[in-house]
Protein backbone atom coordinates (compact mmCIF):
# COMPACT_ATOMS: atom_id res chain seq x y z
CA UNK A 1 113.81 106.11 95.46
CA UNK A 2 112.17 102.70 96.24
CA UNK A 3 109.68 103.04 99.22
CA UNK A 4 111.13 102.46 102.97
CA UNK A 5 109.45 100.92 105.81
CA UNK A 6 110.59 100.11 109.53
CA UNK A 7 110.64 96.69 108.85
CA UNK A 8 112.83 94.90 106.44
CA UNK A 9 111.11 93.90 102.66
CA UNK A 10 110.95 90.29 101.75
CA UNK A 11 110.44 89.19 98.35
CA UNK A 12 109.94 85.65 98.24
CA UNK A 13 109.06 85.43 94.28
CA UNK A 14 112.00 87.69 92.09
CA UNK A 15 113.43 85.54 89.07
CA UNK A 16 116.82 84.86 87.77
CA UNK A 17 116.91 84.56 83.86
CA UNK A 18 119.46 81.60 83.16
CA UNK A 19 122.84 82.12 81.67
CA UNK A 20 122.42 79.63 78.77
CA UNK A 21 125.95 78.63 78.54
CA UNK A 22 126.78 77.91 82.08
CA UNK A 23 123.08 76.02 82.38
CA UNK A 24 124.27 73.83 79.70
CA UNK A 25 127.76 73.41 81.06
CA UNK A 26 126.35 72.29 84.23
CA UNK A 27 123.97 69.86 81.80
CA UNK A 28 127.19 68.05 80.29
CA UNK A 29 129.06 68.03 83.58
CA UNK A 30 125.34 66.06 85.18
CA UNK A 31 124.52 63.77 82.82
CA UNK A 32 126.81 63.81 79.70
CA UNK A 33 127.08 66.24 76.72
CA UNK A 34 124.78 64.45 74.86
CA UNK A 35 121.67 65.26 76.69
CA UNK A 36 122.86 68.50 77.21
CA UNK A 37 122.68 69.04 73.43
CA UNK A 38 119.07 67.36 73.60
CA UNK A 39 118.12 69.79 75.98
CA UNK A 40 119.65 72.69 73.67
CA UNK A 41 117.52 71.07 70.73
CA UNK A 42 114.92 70.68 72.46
CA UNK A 43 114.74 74.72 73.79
CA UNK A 44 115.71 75.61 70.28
CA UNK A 45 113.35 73.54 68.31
CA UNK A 46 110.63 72.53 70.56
CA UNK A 47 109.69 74.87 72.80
CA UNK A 48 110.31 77.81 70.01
CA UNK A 49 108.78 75.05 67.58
CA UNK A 50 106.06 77.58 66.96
CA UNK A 51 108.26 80.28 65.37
CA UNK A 52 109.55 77.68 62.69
CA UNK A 53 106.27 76.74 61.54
CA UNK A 54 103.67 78.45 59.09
CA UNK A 55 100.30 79.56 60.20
CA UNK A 56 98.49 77.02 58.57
CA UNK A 57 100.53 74.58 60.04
CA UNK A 58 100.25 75.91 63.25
CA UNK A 59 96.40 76.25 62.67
CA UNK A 60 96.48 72.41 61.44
CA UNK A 61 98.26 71.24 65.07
CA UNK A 62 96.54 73.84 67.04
CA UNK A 63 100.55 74.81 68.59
CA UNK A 64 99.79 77.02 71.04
CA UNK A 65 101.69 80.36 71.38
CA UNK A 66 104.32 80.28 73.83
CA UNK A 67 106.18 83.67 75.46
CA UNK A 68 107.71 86.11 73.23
CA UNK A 69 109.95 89.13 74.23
CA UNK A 70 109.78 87.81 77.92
CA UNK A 71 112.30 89.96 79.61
CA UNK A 72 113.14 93.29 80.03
CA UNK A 73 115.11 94.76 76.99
CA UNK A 74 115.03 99.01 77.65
CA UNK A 75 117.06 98.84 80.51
CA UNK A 76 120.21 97.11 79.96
CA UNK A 77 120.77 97.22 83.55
CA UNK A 78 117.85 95.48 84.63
CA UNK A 79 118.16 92.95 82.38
CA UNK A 80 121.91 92.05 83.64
CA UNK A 81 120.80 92.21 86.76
CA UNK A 82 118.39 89.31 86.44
CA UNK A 83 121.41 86.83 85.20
CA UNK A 84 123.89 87.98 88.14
CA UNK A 85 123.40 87.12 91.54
CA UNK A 86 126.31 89.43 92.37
CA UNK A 87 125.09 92.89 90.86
CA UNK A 88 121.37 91.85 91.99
CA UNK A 89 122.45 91.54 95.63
CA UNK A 90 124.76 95.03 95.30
CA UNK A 91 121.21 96.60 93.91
CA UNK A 92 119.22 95.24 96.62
CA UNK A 93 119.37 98.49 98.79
CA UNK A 94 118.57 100.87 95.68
CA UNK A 95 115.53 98.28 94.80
CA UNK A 96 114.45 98.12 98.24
CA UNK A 97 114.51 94.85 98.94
CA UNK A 98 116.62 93.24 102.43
CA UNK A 99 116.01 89.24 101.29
CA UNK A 100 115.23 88.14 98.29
CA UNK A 101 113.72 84.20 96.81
CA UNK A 102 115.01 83.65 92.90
CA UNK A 103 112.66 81.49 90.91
CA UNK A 104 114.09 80.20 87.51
CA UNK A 105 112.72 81.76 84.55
CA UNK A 106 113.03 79.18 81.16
CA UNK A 107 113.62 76.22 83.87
CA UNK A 108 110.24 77.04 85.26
CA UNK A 109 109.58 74.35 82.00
CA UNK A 110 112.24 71.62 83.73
CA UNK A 111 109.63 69.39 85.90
CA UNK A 112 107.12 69.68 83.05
CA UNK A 113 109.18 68.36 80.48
CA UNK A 114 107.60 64.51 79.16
CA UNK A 115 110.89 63.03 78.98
CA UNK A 116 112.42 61.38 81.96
CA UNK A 117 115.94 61.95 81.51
CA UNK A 118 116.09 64.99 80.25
CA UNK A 119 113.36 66.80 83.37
CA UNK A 120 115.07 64.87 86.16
CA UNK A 121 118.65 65.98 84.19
CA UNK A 122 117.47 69.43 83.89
CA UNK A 123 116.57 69.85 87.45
CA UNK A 124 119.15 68.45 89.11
CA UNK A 125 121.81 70.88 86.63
CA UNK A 126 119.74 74.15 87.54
CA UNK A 127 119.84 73.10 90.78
CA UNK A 128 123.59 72.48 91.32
CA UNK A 129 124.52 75.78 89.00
CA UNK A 130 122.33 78.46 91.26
CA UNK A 131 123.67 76.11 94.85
CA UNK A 132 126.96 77.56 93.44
CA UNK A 133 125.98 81.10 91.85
CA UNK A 134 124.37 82.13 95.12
CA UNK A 135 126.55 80.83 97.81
CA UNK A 136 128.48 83.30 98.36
CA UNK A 137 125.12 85.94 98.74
CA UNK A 138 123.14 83.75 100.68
CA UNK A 139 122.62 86.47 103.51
CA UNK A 140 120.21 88.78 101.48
CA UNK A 141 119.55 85.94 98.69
CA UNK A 142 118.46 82.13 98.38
CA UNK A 143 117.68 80.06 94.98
CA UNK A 144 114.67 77.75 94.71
CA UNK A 145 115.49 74.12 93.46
CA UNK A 146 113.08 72.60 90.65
CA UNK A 147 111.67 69.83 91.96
CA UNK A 148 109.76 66.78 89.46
CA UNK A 149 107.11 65.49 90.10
CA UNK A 150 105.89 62.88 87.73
CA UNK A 151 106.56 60.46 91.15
CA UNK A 152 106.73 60.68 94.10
CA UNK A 153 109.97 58.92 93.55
CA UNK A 154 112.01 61.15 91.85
CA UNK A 155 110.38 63.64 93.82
CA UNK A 156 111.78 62.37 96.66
CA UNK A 157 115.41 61.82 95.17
CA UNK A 158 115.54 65.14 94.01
CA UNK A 159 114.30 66.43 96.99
CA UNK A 160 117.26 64.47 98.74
CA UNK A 161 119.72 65.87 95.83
CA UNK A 162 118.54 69.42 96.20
CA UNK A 163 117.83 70.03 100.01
CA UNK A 164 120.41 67.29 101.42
CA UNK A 165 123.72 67.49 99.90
CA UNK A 166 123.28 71.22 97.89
CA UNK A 167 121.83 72.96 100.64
CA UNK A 168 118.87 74.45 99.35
CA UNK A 169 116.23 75.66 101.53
CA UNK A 170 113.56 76.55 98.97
CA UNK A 171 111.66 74.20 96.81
CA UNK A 172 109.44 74.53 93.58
CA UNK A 173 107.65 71.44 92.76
CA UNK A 174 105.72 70.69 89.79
CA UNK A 175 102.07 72.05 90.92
CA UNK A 176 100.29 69.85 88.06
CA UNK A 177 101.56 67.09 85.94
CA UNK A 178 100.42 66.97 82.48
CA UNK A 179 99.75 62.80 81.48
CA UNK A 180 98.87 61.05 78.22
CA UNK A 181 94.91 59.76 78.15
CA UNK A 182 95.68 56.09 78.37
CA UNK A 183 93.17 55.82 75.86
CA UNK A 184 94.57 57.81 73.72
CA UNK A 185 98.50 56.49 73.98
CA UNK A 186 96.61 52.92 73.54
CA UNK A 187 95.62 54.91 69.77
CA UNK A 188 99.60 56.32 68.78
CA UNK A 189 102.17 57.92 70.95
CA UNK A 190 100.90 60.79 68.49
CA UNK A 191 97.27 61.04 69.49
CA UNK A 192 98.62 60.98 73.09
CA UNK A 193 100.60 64.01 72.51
CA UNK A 194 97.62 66.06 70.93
CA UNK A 195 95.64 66.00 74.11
CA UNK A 196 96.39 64.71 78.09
CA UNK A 197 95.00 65.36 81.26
CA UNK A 198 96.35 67.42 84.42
CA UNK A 199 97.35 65.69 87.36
CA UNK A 200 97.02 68.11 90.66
CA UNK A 201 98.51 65.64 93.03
CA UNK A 202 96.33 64.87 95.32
CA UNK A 203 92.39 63.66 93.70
CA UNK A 204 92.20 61.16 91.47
CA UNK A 205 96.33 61.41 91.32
CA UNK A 206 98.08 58.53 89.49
CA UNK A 207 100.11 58.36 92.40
CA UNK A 208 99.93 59.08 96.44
CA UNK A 209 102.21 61.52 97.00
CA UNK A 210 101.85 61.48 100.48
CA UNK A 211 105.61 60.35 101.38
CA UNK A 212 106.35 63.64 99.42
CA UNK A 213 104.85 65.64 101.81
CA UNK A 214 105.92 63.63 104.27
CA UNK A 215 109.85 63.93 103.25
CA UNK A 216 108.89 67.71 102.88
CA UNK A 217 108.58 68.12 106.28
CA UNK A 218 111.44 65.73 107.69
CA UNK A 219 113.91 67.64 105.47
CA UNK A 220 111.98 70.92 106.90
CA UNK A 221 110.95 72.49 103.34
CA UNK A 222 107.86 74.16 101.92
CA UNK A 223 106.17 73.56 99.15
CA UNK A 224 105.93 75.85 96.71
CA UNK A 225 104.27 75.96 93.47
CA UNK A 226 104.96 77.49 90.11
CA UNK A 227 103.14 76.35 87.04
CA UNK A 228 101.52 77.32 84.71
CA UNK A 229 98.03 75.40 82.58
CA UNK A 230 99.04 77.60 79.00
CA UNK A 231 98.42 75.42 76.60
CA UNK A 232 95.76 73.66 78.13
CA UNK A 233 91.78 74.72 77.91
CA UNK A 234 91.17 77.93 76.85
CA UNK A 235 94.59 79.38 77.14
CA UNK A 236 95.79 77.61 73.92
CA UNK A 237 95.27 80.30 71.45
CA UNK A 238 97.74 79.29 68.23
CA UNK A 239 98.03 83.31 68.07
CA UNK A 240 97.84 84.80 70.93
CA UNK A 241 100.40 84.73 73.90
CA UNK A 242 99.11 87.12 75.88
CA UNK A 243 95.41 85.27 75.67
CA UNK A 244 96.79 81.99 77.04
CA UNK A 245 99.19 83.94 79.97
CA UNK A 246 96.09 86.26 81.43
CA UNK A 247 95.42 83.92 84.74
CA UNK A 248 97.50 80.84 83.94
CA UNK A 249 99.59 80.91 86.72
CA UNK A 250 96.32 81.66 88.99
CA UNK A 251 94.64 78.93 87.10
CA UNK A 252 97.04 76.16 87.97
CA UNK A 253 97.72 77.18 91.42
CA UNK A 254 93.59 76.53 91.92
CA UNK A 255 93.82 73.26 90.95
CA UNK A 256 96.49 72.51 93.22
CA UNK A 257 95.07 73.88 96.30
CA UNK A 258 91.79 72.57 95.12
CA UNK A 259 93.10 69.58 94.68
CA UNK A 260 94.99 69.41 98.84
CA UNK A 261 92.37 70.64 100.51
CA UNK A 262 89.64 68.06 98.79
CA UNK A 263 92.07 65.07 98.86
CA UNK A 264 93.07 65.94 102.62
CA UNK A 265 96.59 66.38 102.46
CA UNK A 266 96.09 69.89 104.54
CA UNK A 267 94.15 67.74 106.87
CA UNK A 268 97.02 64.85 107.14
CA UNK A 269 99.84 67.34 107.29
CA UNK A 270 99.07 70.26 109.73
CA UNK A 271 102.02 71.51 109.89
CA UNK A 272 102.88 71.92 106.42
CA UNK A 273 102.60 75.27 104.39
CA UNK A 274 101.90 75.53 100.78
CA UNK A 275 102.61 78.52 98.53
CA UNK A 276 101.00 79.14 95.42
CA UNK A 277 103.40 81.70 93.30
CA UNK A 278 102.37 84.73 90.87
CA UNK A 279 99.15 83.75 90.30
CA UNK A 280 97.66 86.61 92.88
CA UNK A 281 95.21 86.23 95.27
CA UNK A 282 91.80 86.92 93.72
CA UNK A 283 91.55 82.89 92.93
CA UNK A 284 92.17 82.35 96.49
CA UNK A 285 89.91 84.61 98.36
CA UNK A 286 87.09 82.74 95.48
CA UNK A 287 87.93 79.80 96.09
CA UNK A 288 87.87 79.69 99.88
CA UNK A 289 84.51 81.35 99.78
CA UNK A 290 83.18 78.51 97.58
CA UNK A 291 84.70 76.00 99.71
CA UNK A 292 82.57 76.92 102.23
CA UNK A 293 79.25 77.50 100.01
CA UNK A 294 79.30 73.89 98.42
CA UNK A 295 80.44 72.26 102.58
CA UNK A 296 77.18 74.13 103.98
CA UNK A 297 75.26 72.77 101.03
CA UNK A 298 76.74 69.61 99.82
CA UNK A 299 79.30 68.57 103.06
CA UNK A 300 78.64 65.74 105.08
CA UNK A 301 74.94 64.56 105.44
CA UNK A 302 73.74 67.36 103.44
CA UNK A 303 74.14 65.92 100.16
CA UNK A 304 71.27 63.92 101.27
CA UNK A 305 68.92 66.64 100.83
CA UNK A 306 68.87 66.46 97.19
CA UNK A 307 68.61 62.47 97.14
CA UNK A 308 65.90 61.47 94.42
CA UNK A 309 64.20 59.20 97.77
CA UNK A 310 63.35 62.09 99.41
CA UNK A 311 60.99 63.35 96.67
CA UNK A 312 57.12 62.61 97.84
CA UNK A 313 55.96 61.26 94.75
CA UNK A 314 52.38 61.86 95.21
CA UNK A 315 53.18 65.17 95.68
CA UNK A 316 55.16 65.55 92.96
CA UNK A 317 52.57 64.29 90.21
CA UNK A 318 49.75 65.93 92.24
CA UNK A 319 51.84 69.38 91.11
CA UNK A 320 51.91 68.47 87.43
CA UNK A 321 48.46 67.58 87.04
CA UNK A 322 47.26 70.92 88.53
CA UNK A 323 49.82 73.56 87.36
CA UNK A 324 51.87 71.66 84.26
CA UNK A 325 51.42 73.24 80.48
CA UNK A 326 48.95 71.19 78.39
CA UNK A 327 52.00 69.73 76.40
CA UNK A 328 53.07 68.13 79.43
CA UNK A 329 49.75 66.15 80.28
CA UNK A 330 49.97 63.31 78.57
CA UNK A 331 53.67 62.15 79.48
CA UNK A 332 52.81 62.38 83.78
CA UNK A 333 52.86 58.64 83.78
CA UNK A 334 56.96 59.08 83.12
CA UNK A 335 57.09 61.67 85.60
CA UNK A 336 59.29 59.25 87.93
CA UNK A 337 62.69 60.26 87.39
CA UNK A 338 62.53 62.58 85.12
CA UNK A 339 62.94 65.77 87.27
CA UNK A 340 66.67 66.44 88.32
CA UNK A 341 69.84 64.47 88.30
CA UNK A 342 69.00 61.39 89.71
CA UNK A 343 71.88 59.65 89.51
CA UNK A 344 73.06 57.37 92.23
CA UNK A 345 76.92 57.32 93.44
CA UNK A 346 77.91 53.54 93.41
CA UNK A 347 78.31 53.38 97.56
CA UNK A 348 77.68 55.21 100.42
CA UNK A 349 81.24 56.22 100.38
CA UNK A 350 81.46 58.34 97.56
CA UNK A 351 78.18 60.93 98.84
CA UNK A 352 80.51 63.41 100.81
CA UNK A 353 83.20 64.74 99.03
CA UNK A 354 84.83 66.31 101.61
CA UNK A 355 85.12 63.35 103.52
CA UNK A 356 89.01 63.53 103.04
CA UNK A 357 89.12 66.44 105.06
CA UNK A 358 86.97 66.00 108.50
CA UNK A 359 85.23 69.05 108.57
CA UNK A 360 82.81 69.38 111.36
CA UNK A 361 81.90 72.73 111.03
CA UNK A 362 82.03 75.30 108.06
CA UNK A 363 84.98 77.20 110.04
CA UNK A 364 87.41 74.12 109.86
CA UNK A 365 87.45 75.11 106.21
CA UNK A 366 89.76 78.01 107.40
CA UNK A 367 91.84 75.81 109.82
CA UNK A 368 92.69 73.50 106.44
CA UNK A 369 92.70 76.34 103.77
CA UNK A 370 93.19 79.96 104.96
CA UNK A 371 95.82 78.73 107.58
CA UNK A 372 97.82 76.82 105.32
CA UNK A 373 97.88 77.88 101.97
CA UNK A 374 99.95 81.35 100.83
CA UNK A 375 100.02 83.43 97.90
CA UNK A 376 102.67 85.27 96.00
CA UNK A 377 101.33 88.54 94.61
CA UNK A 378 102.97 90.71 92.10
CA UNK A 379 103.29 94.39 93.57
CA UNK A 380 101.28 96.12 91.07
CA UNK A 381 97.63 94.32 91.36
CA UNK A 382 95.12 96.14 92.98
CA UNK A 383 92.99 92.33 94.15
CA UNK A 384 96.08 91.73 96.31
CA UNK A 385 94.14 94.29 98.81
CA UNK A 386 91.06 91.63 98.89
CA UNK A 387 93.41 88.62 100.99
CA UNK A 388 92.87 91.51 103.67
CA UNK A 389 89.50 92.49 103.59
CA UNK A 390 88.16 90.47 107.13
CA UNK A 391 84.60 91.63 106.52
CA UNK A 392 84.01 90.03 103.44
CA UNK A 393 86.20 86.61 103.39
CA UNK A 394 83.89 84.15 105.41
CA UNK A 395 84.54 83.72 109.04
CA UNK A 396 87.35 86.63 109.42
CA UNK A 397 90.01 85.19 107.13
CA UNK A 398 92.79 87.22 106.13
CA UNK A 399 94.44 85.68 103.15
CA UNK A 400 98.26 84.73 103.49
CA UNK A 401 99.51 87.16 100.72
CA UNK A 402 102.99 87.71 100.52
CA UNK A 403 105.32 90.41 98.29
CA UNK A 404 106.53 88.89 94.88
CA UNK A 405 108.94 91.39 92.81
CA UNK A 406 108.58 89.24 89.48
CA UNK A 407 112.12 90.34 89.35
CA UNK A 408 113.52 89.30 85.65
CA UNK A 409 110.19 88.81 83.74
CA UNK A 410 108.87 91.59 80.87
CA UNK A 411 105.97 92.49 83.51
CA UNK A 412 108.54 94.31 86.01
CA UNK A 413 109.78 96.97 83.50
CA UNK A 414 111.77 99.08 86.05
CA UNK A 415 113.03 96.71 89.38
CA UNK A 416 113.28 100.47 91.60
CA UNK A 417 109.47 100.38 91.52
CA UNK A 418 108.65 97.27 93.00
CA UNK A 419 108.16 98.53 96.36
CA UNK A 420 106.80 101.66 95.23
CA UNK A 421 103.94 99.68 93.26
CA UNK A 422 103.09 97.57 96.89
CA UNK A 423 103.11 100.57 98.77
CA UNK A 424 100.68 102.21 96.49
CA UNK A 425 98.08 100.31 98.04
CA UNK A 426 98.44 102.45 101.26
CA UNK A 427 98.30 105.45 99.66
CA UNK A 428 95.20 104.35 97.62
CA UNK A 429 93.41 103.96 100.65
CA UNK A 430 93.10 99.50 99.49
CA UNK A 431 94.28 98.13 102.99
CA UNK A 432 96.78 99.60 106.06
CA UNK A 433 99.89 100.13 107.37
CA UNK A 434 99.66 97.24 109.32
CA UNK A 435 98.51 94.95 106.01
CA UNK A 436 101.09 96.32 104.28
CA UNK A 437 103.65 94.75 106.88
CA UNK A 438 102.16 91.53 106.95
CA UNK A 439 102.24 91.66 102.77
CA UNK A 440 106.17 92.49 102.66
CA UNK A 441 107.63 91.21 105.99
CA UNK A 442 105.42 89.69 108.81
CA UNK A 443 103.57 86.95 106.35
CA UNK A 444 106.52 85.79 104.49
CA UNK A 445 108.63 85.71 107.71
CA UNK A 446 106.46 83.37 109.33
CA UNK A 447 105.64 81.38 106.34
CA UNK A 448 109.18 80.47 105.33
CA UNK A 449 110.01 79.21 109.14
CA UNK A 450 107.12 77.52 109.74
CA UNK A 451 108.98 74.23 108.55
CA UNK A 452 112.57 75.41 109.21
CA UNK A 453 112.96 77.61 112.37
CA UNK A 454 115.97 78.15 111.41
CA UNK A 455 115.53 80.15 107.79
CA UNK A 456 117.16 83.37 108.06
CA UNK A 457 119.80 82.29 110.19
CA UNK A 458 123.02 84.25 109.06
CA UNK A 459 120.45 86.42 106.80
CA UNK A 460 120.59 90.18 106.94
CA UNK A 461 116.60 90.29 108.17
CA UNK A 462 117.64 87.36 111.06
CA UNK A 463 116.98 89.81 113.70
CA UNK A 464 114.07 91.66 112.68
CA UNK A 465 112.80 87.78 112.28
CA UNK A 466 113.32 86.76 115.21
CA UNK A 467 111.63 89.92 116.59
CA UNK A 468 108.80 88.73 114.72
CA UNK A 469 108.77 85.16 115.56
CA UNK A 470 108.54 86.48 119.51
CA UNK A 471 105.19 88.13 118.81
CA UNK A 472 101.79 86.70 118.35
CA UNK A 473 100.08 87.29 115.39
CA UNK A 474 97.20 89.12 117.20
CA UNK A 475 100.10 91.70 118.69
CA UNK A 476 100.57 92.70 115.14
CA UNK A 477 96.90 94.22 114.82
């Protein structure tokens, strides 16, 4: 039997695996039966492409490896539970889990997909099928809609589509958009394809998303992220899936929260919160702590320290005459700028780097990343203990980590042992009772009404919510 608690168990990342058929039905009934079939092609024949091809032609185009036996095959159960809303909300009890958020599984790929029509098409038919699927469990489940995010246009009509008129109240957007090098498309739509660059909306974007953000919070949704960089760096291995999956989820959730904190969008939008899914929390808790070690050495006015002017020159030479190797004697008179990086930013306004985000002292960087930002962690990693660990995150932090079943994917083998696998990291002695809470009920709680009050309404866990929502945060220690 799953572990029980006396609070309820919220799993705000489990996954359902698409019903092929109906997806595509809801495809034709969108936007025709002809894109529908483009969309089967494409699944069939482009992103399996690398199963139809020989090794040395997938040596010669460097195809990365994609997912193979991704879901759970032992247990028949398991893996029919996944598909069907209605048998995973009668298991919910025997799993252990009170509310449950379902993530797509192959239309994770929908907002990544390079052709207009068929990722805006895509979206929008995922999203109507699981508005419909799920209505009638919407008290212990809720679907995320796939949001686009090549622009913040069709962001913002999908987002309209999606939250609007189907009444979802979870979101996945696009966390990074994968673009041609112009220079490269300028070459052959071909070369463009072989190589691109990832967007991670907020510096040096190709577009301000700020009126996505800003229709985020007027429609009262949170952002949530769900990508993936395989295939990009060094997790394109043409033989190796499990090489380019070990910290790709982690990987592109850093460059998204990387990406809002330096470009200021935590600093514009204070009320928003941001979660970064199944990627853990080991990149966070790094992250933050580099934040602040490149602020108190390279924020503001301290940049200025290592400005080429401040060198004494006289100084300088005087030092290489007296302690320099004999090979070095003869060269002193092009001592001046050789020593360092001494390379000038074009204007004044490009020497702080963090000027997007106002920080006036190294504890703002908590305000505009710990506060924020929140982390879906998969039950059985041991780092998820580390978002707790107040002595050594800088300035007290806990990090916002919050219970994620994977639910539907090949790494959750047996879905009973979910809570078990969380709860292990009381009994290991890795953080407390009390962090334990906040993990599976206290964290997501407060996270998924920070934009909508009104979440759980009509949910099973309303009450024990609301209980929540009445307490500070420091009554919980």
């Amino acid at each position: 039997m799953p572990h029980r608690s006396d609070h309820p168990v919220i799993d705000s990342d489990g996954h359902v695996v698409e019903f092929m058929p109906a997806l595509l039905e809801s495809l034709a009934a969108v936007a025709g039966p002809a894109v529908a079939k483009r969309y089967q092609d494409f699944f069939e024949h482009g992103f399996l492409a690398w199963y139809s091809k020989t090794k040395n032609q997938r040596a010669h185009q460097r195809m990365t490896r994609g997912p193979w036996w991704a879901l759970p095959a032992e247990n028949t159960l398991d893996r029919a539970t996944a598909s069907l809303p209605r048998l995973l909300y009668h298991r919910l009890d025997e799993i252990g889990i009170d509310y449950a958020v379902m993530y797509p599984s192959t239309t994770l790929i929908a907002p990544e997909l390079s052709d207009e029509e068929l990722r805006r098409s895509v979206c929008r038919a995922v999203n109507v099928l699981h508005a419909e699927i799920f209505r009638e469990y919407r008290d212990r489940l809720t679907p995320a809609a796939v949001i686009p995010m090549h622009s913040p246009e069709e962001a913002i009509d999908e987002l309209d589509v999606a939250v609007g008129e189907l009444g979802h109240k979870v979101i996945m957007m696009a966390g990074v958009v994968r673009r041609p090098v112009p220079a490269a498309a300028e070459l052959s739509i071909e070369a463009a394809s072989y190589g691109g660059w990832i967007d991670s909306l907020a510096v040096d974007s190709e577009h301000d998303y700020d009126p996505v953000w800003k229709r985020c919070v007027e429609l009262g949704v949170s952002p949530t992220f769900h990508s993936t960089l395989q295939g990009f760096g060094t997790r394109a291995s043409i033989s190796n899936y499990v090489f380019n999956h070990l910290g790709a989820f982690a990987a592109a959730g850093e460059a998204t929260a990387r990406a809002l904190f330096l470009g200021g969008v935590t600093r514009r939008f204070p009320s928003l919160r941001f979660a970064f899914l199944e990627g853990g929390v080991g990149w966070a808790c790094n992250l933050y702590s580099d934040l602040v070690g490149h602020w108190e050495k390279r924020g503001g006015d301290r940049v200025r320290a290592y400005d080429p002017s401040a060198i004494d020159g006289e100084l300088l030479v005087d030092l290489f005459e007296r302690y320099s190797e004999p090979s070095y004697r003869d060269k002193l008179n092009q001592i001046t700028g050789s020593v360092g990086l001494h390379v000038t930013p074009e204007d004044e306004s490009a020497l702080d780097e963090f000027s997007a985000c106002r920080i006036e002292r190294a504890e703002d960087i908590r305000t505009l990343f710990a506060d924020p930002f929140v982390f879906g962690c998969e039950a059985d990693d041991p780092i998820n203990a580390w978002a707790f660990n107040e002595k050594l995150n800088p300035f007290g932090a806990r990090m916002a980590a919050i219970f994620s079943s994977d639910i539907g994917h090949w790494d959750v083998p047996d879905v009973t042992r979910v809570t078990d696998e969380a709860w292990a990291m009381v009994e290991h002695g890795f953080i407390s009772e009390r962090d334990y809470r906040d993990f599976t009920f206290a964290t997501p709680g407060r996270f998924w009404t920070a934009n909508r009050p009104d979440f759980f309404h009509g949910t099973a866990v309303e009450s024990a919510v609301a209980t929540l929502l009445s307490e500070s945060p420091e009554s919980e220690t």
